[in-house]
N, C-alpha and C. Protein backbone atom coordinates (compact mmCIF):
# COMPACT_ATOMS: atom_id res chain seq x y z
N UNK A 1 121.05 127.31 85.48
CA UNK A 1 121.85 127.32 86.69
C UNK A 1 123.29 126.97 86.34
N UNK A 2 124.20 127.42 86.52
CA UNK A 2 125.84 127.49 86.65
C UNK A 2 126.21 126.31 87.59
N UNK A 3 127.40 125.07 86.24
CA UNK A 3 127.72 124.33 87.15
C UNK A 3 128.37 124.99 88.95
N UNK A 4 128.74 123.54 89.40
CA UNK A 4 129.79 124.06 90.68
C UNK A 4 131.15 123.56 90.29
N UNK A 5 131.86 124.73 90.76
CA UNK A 5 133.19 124.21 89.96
C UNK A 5 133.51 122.55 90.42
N UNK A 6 133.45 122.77 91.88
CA UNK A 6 133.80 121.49 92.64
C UNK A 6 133.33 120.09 92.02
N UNK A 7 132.30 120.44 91.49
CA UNK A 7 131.61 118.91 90.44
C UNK A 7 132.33 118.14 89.43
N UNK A 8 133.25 118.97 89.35
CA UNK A 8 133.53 118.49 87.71
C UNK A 8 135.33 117.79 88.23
N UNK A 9 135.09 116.74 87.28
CA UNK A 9 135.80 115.40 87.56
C UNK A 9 137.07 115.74 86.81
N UNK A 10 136.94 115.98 85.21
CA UNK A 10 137.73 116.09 84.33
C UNK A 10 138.11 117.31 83.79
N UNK A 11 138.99 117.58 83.17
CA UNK A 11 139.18 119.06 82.12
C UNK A 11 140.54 118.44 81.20
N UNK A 12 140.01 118.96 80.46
CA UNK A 12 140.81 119.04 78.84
C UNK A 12 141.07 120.34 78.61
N UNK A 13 142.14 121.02 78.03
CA UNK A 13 142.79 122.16 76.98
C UNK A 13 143.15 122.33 75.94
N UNK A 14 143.01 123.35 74.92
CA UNK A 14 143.41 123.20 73.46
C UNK A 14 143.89 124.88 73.28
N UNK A 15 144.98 125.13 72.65
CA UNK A 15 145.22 126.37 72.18
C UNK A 15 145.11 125.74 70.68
N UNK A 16 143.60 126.81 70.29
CA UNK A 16 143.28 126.66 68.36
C UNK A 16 144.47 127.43 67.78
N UNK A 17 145.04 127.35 67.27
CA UNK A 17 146.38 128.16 66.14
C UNK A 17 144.75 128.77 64.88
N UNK A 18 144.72 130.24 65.35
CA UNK A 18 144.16 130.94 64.61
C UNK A 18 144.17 132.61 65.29
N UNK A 19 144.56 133.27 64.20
CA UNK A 19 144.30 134.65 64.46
C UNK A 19 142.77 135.17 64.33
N UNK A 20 141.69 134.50 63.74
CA UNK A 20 140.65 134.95 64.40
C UNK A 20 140.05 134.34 66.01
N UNK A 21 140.60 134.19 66.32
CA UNK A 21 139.89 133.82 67.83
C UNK A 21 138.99 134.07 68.06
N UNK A 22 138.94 135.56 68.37
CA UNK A 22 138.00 136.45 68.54
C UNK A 22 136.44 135.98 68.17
N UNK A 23 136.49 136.68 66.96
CA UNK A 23 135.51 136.49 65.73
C UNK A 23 134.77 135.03 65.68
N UNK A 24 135.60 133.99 65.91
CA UNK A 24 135.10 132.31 66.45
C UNK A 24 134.38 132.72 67.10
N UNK A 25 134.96 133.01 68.32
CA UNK A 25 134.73 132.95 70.07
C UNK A 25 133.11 133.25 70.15
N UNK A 26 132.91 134.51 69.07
CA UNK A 26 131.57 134.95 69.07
C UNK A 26 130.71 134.34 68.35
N UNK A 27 130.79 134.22 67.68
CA UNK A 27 129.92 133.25 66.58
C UNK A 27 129.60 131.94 67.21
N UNK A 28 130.58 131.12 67.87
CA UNK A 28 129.72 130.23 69.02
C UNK A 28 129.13 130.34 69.85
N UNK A 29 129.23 131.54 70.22
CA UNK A 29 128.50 131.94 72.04
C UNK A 29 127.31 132.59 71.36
N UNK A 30 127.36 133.06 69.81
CA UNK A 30 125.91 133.32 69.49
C UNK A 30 125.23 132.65 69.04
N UNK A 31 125.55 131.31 68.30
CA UNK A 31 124.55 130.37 67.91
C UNK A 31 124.29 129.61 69.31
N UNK A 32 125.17 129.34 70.41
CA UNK A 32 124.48 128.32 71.36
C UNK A 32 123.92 129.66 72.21
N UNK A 33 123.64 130.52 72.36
CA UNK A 33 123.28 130.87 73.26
C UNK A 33 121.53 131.16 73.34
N UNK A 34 120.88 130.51 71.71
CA UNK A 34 119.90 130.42 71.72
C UNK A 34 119.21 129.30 72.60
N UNK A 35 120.21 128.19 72.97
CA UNK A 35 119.23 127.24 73.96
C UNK A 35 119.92 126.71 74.76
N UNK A 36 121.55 127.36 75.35
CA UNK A 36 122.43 127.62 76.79
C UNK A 36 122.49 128.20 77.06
N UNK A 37 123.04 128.22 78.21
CA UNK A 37 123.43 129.52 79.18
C UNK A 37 125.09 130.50 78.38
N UNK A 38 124.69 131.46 78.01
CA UNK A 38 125.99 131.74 77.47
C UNK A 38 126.66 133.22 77.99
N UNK A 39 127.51 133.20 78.35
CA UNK A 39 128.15 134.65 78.53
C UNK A 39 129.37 135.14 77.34
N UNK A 40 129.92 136.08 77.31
CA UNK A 40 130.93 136.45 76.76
C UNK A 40 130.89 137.51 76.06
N UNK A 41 132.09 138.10 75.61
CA UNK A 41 132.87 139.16 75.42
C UNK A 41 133.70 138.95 74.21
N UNK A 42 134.03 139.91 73.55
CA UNK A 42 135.00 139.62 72.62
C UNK A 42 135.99 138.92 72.72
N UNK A 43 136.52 138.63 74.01
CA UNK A 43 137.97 138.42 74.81
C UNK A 43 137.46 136.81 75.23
N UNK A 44 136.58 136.54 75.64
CA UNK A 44 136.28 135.79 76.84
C UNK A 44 135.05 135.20 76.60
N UNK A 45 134.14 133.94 76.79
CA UNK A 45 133.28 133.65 76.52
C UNK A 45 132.95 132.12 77.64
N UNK A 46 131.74 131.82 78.07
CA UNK A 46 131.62 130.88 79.05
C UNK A 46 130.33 130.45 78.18
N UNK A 47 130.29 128.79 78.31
CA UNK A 47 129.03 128.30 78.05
C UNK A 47 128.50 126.85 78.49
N UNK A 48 127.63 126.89 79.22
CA UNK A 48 127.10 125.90 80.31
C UNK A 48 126.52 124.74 79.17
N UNK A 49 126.66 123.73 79.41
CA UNK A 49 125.72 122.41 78.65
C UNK A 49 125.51 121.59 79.94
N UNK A 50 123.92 121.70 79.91
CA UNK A 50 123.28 121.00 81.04
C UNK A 50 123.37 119.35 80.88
N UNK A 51 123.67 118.92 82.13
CA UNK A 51 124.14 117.70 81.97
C UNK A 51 123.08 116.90 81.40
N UNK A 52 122.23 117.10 80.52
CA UNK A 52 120.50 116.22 80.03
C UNK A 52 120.83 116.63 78.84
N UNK A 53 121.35 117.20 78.27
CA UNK A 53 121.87 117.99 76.82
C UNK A 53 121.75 116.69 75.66
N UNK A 54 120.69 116.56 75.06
CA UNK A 54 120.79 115.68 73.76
C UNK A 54 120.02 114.16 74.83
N UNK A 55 119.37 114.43 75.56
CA UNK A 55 119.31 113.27 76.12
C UNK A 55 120.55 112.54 77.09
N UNK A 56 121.39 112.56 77.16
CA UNK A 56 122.45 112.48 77.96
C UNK A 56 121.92 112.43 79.44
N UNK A 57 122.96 111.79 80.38
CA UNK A 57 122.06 112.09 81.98
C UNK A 57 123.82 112.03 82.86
N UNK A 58 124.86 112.99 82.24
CA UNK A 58 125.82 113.20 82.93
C UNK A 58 125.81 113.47 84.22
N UNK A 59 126.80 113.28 85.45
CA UNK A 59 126.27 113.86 87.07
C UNK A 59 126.05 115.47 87.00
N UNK A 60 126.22 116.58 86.21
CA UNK A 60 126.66 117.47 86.47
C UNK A 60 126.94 118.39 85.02
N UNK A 61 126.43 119.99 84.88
CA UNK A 61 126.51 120.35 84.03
C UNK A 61 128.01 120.43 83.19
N UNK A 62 127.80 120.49 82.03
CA UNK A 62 129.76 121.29 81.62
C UNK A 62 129.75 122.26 81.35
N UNK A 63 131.43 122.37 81.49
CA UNK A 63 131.54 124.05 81.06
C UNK A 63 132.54 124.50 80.08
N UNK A 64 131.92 125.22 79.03
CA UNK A 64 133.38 125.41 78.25
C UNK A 64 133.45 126.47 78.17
N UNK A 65 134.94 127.25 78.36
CA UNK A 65 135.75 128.62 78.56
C UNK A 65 136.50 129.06 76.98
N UNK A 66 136.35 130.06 76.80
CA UNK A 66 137.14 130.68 75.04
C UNK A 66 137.80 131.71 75.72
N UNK A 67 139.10 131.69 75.32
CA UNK A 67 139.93 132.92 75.47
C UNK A 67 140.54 133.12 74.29
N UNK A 68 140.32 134.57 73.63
CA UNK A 68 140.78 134.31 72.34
C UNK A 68 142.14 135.56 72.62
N UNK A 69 142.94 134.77 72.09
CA UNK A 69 144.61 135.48 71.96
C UNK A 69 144.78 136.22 70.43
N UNK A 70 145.61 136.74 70.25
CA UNK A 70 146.80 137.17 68.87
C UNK A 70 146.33 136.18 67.83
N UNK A 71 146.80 135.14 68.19
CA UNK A 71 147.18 133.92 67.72
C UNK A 71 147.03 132.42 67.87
N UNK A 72 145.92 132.11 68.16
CA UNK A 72 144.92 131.47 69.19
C UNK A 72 143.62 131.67 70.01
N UNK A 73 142.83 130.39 69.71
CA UNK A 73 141.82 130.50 70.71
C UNK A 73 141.83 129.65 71.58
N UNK A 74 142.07 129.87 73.01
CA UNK A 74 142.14 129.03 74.20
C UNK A 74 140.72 128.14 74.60
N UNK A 75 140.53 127.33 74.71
CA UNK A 75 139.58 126.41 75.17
C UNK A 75 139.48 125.56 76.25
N UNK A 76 138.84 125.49 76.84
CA UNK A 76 138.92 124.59 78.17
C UNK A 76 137.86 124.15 78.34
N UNK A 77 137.55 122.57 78.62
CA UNK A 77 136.46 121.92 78.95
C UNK A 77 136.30 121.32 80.44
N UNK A 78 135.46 121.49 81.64
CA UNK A 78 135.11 121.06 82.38
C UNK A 78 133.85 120.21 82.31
N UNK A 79 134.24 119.07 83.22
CA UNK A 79 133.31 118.17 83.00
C UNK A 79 133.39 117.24 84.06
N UNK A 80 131.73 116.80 83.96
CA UNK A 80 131.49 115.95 85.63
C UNK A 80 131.72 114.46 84.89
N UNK A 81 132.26 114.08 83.67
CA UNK A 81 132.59 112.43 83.04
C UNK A 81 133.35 112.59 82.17
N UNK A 82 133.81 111.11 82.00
CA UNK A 82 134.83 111.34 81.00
C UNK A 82 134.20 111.26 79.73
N UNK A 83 132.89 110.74 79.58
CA UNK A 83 132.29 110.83 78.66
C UNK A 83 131.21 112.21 78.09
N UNK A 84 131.46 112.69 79.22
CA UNK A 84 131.17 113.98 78.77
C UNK A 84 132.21 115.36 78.41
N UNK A 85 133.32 114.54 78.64
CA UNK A 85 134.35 115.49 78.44
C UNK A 85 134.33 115.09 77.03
N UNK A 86 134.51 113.85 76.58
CA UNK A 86 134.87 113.70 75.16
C UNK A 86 133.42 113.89 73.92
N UNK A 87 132.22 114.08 74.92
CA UNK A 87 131.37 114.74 74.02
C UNK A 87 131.40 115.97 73.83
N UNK A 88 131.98 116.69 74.54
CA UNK A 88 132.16 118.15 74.89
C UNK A 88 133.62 118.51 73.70
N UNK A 89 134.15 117.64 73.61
CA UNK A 89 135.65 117.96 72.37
C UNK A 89 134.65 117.98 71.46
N UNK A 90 134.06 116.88 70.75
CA UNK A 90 133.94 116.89 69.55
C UNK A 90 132.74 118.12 69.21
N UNK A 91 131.79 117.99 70.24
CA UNK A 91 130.58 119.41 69.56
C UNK A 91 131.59 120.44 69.43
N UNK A 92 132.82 120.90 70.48
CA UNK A 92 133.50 122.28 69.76
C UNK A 92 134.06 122.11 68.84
N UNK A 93 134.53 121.23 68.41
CA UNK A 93 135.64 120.68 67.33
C UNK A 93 134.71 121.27 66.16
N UNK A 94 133.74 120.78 65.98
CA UNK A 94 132.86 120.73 65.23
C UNK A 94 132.42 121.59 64.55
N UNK A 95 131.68 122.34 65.63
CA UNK A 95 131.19 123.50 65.42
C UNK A 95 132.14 125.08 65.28
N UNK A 96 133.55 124.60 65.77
CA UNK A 96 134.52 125.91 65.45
C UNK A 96 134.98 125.20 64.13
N UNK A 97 135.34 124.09 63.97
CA UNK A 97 135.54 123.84 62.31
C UNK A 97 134.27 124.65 61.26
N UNK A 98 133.00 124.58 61.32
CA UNK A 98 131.73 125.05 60.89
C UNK A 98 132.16 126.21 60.42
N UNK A 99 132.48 126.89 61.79
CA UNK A 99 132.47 128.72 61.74
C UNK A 99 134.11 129.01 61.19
N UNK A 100 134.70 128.23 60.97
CA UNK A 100 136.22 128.77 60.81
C UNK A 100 136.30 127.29 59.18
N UNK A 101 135.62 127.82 58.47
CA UNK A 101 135.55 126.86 56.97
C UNK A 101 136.56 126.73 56.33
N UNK A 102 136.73 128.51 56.53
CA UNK A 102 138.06 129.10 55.30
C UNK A 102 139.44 128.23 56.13
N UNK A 103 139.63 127.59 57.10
CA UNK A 103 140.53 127.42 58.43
C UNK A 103 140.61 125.95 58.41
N UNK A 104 139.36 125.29 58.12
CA UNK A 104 139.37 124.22 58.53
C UNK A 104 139.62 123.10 57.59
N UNK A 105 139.98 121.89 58.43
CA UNK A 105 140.03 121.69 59.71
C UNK A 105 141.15 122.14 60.71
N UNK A 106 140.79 123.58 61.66
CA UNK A 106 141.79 123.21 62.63
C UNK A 106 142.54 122.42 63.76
N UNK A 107 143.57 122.85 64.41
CA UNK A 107 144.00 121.91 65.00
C UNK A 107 143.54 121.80 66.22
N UNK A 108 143.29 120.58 67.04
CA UNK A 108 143.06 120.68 68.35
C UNK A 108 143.63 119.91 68.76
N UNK A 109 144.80 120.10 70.14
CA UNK A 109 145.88 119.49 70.77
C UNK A 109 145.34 119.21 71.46
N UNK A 110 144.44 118.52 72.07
CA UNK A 110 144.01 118.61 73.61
C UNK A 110 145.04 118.02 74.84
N UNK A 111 145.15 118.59 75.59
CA UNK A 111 145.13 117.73 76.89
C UNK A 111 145.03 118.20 78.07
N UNK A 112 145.84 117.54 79.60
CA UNK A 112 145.23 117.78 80.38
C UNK A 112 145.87 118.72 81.46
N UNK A 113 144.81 119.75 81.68
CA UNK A 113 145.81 121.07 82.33
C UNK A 113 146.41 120.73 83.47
N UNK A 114 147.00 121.71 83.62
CA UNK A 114 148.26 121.34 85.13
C UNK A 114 147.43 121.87 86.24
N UNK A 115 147.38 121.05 87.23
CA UNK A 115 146.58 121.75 88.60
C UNK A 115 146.89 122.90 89.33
């Protein structure tokens, strides 16, 4: 089931400084999409982490968004805690460091988008 946008408390942003974006973008939405909800596109990618994820008991699922640019991959984390926002940085951190080896560690600026 798809969070509600309205749930979610927090959000964080990161533009990754990488010309594969793309190529990331997919390679995450295909390894999690064996046990999340995952959508996406070469361009574009959505992926739900149910708020029970690892044992966890957040109010509310998260959501993280990939937009991959030129020159960058856009990221955005929604989240119903702040502690699930900052579990939600480090699994992508993580796991786009993983898939981007030759790259890594890249950078992640995070902060907090403009309303």
């Amino acid at each position: 089931m798809s969070p509600v946008a309205s749930s979610y408390i927090t959000a964080s942003v990161a533009a990754v400084p990488t010309v594969n974006g793309s190529r990331y973008l997919q390679q995450l939405c295909k390894h999690w999409q064996h046990n999340l909800e995952v959508a996406f596109t070469p361009e574009h990618g959505t992926v739900v982490f149910p708020r029970d994820a690892r044992g966890s008991n957040h109010p509310g699922d998260g959501l993280v968004t990939f937009d991959a640019g030129a020159d960058a991959l856009q990221v955005r984390i929604d989240a119903t805690s702040d502690e699930q926002l900052e579990g939600l940085k480090g699994a992508v951190a993580r796991h786009l460091d993983r898939f981007a080896f030759r790259e890594a560690p890249l950078t992640f600026d995070w902060q907090t988008p403009a309303s």
